[in-house]
PDB file of N, CA and C in Angstrom:
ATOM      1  N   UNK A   1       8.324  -3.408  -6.484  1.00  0.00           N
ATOM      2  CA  UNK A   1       8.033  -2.634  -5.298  1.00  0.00           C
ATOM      3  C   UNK A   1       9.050  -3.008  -4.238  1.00  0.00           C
ATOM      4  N   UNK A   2       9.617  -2.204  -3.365  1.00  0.00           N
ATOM      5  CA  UNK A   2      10.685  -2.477  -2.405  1.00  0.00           C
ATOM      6  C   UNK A   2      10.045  -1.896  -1.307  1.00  0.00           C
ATOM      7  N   UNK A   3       9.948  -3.293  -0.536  1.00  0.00           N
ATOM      8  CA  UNK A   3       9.344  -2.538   0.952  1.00  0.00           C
ATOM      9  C   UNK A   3      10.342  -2.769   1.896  1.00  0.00           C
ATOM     10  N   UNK A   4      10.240  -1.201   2.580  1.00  0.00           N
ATOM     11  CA  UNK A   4      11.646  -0.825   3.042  1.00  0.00           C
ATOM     12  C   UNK A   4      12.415   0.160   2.976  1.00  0.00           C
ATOM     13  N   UNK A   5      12.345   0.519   2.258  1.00  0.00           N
ATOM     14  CA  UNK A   5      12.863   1.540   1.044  1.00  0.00           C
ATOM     15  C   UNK A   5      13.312   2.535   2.255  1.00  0.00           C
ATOM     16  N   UNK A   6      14.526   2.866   1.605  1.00  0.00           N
ATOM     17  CA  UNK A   6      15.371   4.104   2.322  1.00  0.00           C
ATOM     18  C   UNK A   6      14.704   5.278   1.756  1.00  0.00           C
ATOM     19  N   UNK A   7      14.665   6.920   3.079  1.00  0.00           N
ATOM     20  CA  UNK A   7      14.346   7.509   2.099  1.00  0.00           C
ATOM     21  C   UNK A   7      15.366   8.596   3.039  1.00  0.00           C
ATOM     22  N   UNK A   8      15.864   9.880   2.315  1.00  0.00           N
ATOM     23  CA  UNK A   8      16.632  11.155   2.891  1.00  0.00           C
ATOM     24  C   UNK A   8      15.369  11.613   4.292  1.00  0.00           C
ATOM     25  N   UNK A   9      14.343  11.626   3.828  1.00  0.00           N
ATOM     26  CA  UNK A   9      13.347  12.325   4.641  1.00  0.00           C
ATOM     27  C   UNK A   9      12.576  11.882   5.820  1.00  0.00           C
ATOM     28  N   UNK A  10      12.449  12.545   6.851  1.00  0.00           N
ATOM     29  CA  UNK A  10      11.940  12.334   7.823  1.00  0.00           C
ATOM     30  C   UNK A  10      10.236  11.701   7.603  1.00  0.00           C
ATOM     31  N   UNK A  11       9.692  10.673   7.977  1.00  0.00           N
ATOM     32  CA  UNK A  11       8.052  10.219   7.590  1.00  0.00           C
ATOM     33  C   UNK A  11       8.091   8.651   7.751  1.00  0.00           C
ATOM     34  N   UNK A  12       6.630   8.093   6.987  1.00  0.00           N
ATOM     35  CA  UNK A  12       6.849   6.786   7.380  1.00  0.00           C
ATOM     36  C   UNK A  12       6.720   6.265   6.294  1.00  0.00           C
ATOM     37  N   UNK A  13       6.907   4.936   5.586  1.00  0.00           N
ATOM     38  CA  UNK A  13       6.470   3.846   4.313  1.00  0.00           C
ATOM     39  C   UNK A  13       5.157   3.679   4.733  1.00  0.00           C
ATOM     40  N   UNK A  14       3.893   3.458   3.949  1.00  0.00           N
ATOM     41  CA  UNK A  14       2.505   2.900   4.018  1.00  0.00           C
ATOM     42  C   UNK A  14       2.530   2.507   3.055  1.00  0.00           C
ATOM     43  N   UNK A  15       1.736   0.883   3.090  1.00  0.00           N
ATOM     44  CA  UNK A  15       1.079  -0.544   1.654  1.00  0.00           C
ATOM     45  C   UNK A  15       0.081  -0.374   2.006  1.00  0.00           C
ATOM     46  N   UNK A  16      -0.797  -0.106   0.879  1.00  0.00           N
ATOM     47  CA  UNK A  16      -2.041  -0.174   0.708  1.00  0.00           C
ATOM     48  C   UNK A  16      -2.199  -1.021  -0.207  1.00  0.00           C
ATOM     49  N   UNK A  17      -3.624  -2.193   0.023  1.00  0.00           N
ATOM     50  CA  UNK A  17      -4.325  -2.694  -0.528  1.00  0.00           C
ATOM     51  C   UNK A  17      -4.824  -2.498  -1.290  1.00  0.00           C
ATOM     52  N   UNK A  18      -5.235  -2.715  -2.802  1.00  0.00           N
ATOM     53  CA  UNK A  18      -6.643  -1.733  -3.582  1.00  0.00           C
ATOM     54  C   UNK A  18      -6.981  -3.280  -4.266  1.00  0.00           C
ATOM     55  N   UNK A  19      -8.199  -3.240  -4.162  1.00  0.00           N
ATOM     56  CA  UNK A  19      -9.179  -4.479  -4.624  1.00  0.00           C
ATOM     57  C   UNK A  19      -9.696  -4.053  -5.895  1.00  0.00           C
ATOM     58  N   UNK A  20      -9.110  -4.395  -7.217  1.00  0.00           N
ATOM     59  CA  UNK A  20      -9.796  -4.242  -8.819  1.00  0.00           C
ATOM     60  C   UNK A  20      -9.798  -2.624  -8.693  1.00  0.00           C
ATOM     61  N   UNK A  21      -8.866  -1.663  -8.418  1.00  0.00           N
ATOM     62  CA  UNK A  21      -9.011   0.150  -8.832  1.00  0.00           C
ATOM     63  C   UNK A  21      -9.306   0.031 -10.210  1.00  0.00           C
ATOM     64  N   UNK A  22      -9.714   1.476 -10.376  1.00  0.00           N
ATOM     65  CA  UNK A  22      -9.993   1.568 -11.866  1.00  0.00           C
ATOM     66  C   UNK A  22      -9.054   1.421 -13.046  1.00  0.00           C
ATOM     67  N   UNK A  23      -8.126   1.624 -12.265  1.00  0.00           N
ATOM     68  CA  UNK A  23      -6.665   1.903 -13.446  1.00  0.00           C
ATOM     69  C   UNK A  23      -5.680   0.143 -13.470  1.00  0.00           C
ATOM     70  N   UNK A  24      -6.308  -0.144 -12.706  1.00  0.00           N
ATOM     71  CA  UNK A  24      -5.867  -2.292 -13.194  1.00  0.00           C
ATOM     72  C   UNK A  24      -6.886  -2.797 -12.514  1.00  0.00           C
ATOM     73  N   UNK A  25      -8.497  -3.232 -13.345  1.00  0.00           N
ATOM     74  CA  UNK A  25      -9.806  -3.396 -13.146  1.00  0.00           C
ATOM     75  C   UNK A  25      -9.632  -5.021 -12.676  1.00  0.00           C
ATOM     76  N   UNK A  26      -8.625  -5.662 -13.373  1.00  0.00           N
ATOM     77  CA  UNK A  26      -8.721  -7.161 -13.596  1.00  0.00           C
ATOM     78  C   UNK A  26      -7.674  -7.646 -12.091  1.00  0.00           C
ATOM     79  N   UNK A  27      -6.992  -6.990 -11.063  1.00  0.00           N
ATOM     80  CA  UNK A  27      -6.174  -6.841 -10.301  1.00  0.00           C
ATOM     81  C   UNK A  27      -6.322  -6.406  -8.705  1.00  0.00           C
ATOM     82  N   UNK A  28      -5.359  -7.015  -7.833  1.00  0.00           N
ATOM     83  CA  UNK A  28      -5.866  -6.360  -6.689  1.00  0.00           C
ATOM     84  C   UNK A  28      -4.097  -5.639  -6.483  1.00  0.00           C
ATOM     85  N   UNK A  29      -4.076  -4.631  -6.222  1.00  0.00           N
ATOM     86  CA  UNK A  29      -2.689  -3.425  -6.102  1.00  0.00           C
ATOM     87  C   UNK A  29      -2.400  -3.449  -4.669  1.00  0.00           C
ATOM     88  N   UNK A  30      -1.094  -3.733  -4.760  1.00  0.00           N
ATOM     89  CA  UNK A  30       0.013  -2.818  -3.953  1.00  0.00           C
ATOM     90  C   UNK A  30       0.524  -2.276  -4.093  1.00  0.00           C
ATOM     91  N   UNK A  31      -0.006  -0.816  -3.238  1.00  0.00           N
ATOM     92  CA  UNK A  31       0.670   0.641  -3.630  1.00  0.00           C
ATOM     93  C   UNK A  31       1.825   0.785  -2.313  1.00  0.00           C
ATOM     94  N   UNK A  32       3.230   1.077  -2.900  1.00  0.00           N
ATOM     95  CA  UNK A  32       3.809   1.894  -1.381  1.00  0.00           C
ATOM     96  C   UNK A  32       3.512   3.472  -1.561  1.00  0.00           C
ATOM     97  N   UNK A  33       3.697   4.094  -0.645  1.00  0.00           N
ATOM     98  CA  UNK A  33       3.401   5.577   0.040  1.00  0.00           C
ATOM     99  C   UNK A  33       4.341   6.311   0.736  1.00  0.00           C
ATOM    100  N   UNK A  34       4.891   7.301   0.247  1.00  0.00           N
ATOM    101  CA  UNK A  34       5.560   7.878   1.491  1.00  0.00           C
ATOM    102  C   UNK A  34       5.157   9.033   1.852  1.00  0.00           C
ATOM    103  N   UNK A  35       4.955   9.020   3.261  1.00  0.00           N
ATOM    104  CA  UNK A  35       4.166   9.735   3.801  1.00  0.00           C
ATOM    105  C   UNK A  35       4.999  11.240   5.093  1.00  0.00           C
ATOM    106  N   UNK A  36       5.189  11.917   4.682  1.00  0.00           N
ATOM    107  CA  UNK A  36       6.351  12.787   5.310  1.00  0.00           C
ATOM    108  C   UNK A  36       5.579  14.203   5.303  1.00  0.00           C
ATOM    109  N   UNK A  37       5.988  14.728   6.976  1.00  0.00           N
ATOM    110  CA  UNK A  37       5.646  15.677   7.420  1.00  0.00           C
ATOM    111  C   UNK A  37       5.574  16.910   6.026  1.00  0.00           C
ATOM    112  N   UNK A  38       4.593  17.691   6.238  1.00  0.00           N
ATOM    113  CA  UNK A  38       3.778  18.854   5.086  1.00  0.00           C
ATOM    114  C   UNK A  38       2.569  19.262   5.017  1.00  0.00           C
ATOM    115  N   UNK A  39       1.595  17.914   4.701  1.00  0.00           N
ATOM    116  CA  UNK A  39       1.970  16.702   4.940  1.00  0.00           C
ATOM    117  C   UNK A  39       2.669  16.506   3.032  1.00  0.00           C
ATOM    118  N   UNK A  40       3.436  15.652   3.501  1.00  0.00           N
ATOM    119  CA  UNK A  40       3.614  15.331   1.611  1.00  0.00           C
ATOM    120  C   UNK A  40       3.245  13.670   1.377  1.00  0.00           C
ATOM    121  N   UNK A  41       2.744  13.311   0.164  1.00  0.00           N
ATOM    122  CA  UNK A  41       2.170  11.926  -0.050  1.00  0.00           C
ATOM    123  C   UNK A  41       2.849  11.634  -1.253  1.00  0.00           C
ATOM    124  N   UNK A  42       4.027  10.800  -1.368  1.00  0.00           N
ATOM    125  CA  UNK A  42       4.939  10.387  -2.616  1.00  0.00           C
ATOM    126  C   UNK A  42       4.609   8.767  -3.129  1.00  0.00           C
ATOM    127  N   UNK A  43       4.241   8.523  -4.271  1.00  0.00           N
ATOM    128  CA  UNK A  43       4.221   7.254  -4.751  1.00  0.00           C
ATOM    129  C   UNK A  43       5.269   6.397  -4.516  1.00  0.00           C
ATOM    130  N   UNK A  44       5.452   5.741  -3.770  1.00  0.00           N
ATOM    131  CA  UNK A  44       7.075   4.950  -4.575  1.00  0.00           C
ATOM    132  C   UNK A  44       7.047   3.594  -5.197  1.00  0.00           C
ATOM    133  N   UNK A  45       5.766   3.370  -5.841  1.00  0.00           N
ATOM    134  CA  UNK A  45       5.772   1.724  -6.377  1.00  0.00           C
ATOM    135  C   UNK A  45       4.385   1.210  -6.546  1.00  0.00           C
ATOM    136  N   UNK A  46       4.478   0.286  -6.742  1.00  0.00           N
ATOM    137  CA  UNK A  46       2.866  -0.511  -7.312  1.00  0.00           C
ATOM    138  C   UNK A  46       3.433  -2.015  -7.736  1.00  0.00           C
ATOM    139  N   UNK A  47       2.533  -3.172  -7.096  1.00  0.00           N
ATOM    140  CA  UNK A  47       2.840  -4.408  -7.434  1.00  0.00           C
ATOM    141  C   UNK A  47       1.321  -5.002  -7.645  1.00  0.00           C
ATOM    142  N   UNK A  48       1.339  -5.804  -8.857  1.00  0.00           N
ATOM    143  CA  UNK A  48       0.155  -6.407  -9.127  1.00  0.00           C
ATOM    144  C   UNK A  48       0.134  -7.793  -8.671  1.00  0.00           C
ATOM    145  N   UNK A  49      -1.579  -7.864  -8.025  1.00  0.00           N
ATOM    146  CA  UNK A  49      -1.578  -9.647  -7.460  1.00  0.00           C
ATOM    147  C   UNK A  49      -3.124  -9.935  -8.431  1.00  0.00           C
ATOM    148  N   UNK A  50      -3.082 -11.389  -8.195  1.00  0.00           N
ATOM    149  CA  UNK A  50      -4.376 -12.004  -8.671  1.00  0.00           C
ATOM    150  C   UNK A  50      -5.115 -12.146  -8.050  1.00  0.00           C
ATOM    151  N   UNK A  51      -4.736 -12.092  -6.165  1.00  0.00           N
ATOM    152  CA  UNK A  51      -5.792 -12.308  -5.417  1.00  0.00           C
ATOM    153  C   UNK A  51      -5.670 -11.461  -3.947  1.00  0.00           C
ATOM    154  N   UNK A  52      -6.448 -11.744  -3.242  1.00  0.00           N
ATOM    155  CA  UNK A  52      -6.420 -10.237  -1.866  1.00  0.00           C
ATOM    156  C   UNK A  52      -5.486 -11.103  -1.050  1.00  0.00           C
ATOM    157  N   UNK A  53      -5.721 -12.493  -1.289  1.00  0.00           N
ATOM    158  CA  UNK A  53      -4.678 -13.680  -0.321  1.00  0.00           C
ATOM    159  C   UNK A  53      -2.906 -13.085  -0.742  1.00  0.00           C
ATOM    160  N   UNK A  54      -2.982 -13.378  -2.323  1.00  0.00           N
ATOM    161  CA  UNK A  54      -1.485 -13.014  -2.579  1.00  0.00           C
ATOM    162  C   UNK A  54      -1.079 -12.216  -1.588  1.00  0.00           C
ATOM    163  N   UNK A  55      -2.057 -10.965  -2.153  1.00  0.00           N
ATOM    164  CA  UNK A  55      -0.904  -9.309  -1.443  1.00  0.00           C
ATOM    165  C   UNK A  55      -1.083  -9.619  -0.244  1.00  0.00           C
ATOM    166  N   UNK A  56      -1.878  -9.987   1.103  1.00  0.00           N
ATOM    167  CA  UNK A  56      -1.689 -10.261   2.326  1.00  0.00           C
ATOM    168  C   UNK A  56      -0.511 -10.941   2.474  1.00  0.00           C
ATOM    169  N   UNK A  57       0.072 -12.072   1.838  1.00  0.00           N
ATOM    170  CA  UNK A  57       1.147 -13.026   2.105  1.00  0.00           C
ATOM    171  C   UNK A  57       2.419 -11.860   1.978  1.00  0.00           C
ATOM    172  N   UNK A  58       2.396 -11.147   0.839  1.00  0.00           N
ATOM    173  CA  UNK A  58       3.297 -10.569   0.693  1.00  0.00           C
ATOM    174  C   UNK A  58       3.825  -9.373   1.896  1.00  0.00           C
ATOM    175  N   UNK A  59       2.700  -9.046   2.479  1.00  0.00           N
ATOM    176  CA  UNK A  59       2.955  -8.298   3.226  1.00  0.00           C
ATOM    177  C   UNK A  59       3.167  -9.252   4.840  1.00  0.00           C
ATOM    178  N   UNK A  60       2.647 -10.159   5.272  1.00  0.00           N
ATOM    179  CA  UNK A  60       2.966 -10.826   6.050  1.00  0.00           C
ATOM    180  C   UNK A  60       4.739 -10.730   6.208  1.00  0.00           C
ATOM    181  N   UNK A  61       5.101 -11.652   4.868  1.00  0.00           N
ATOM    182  CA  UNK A  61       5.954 -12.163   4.706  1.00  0.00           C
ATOM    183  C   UNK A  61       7.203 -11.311   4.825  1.00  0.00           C
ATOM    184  N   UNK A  62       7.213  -9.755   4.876  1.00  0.00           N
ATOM    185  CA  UNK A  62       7.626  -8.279   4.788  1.00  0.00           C
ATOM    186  C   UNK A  62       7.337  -8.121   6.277  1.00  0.00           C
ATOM    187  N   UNK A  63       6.925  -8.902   7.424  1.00  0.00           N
ATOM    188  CA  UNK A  63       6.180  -8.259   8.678  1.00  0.00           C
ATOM    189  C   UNK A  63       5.918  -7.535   8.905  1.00  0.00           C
ATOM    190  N   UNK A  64       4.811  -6.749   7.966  1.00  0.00           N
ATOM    191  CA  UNK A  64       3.831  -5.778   8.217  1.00  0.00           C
ATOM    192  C   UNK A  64       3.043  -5.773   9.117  1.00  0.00           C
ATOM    193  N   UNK A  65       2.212  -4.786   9.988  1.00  0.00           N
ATOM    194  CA  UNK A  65       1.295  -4.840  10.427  1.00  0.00           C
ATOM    195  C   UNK A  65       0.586  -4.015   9.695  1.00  0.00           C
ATOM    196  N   UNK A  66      -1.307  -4.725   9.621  1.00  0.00           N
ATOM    197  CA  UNK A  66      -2.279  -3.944   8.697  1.00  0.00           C
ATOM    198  C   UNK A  66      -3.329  -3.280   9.862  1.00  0.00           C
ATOM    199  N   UNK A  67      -3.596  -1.958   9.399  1.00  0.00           N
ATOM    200  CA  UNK A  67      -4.049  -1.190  10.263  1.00  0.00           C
ATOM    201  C   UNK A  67      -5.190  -0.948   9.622  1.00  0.00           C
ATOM    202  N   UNK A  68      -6.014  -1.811   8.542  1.00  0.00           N
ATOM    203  CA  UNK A  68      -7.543  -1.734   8.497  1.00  0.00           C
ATOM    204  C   UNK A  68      -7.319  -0.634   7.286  1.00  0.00           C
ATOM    205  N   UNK A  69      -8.729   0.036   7.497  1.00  0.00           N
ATOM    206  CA  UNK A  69      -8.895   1.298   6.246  1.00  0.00           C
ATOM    207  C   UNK A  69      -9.560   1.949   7.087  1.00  0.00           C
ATOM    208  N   UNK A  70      -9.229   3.540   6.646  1.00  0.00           N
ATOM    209  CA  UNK A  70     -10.249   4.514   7.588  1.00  0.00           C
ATOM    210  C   UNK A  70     -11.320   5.051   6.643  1.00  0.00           C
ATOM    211  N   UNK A  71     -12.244   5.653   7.402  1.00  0.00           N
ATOM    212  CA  UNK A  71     -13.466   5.772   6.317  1.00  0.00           C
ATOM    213  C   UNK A  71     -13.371   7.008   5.442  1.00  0.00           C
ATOM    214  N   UNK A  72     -12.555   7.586   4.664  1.00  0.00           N
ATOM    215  CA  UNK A  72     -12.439   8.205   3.871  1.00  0.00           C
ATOM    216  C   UNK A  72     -11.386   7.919   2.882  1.00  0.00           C
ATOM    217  N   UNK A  73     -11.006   6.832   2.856  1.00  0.00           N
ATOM    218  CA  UNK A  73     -10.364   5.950   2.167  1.00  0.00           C
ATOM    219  C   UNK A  73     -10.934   6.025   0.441  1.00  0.00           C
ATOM    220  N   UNK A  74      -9.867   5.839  -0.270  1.00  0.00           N
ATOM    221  CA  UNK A  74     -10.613   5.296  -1.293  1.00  0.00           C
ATOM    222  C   UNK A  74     -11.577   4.214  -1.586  1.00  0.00           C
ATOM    223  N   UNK A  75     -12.784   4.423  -1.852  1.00  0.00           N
ATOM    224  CA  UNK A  75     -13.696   3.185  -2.046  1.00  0.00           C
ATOM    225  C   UNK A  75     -12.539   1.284  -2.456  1.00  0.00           C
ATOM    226  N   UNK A  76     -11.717   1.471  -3.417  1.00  0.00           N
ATOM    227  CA  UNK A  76     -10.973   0.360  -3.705  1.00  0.00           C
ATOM    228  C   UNK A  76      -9.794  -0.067  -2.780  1.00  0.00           C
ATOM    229  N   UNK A  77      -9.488   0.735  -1.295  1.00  0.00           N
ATOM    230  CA  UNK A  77      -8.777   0.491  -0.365  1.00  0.00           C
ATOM    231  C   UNK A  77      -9.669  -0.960   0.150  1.00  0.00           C
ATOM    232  N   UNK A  78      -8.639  -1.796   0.416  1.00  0.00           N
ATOM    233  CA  UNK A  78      -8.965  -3.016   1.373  1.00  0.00           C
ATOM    234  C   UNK A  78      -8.361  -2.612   2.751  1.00  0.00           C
ATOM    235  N   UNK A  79      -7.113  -2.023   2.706  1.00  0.00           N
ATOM    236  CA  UNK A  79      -6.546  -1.887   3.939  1.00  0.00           C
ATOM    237  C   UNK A  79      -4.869  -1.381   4.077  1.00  0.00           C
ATOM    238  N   UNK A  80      -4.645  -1.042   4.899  1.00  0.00           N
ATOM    239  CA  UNK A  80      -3.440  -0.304   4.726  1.00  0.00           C
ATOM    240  C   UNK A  80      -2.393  -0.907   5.987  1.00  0.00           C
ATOM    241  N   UNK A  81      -1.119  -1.017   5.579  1.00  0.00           N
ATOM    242  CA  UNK A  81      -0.360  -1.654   5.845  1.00  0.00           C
ATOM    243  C   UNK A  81       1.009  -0.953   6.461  1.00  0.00           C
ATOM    244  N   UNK A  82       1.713  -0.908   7.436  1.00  0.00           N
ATOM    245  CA  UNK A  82       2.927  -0.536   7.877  1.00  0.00           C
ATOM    246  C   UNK A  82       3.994  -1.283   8.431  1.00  0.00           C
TER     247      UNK A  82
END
């Protein structure tokens, strides 16, 4: 996963949290997002952790700020990240 990531298009990068999703049960995910006027919503990555501590560090460590989850979130969102 590359956070950071250049893109041609006008929008922003979003990390999301996901605590055990269905599709890596044993895992907590970091998804990046790109998020660009349409609206359009593009995958650009996925990193697997063992714990909710890991992916926080990682994103710390990236100086993210986490902007919580809004309530229509996916149930396996912990929180979302910019």
């Amino acid at each position: 996963m590359s956070v950071g990531a250049d893109t041609d298009d006008a929008g922003v990068q979003l990390f999301a949290i996901y605590d055990r999703p269905a599709d890596h049960p044993n895992h907590v995910v970091l998804r990046t997002w790109w998020v660009a006027p349409g609206p359009a919503v593009i995958p650009l990555g996925e990193a697997l952790c063992d714990t909710l501590g890991e992916a926080r560090a990682v994103m710390y460590a990236a100086g993210l700020v986490c902007l919580g989850r809004q309530d229509d979130d996916d149930p396996a969102i912990v929180e979302t990240w910019v």
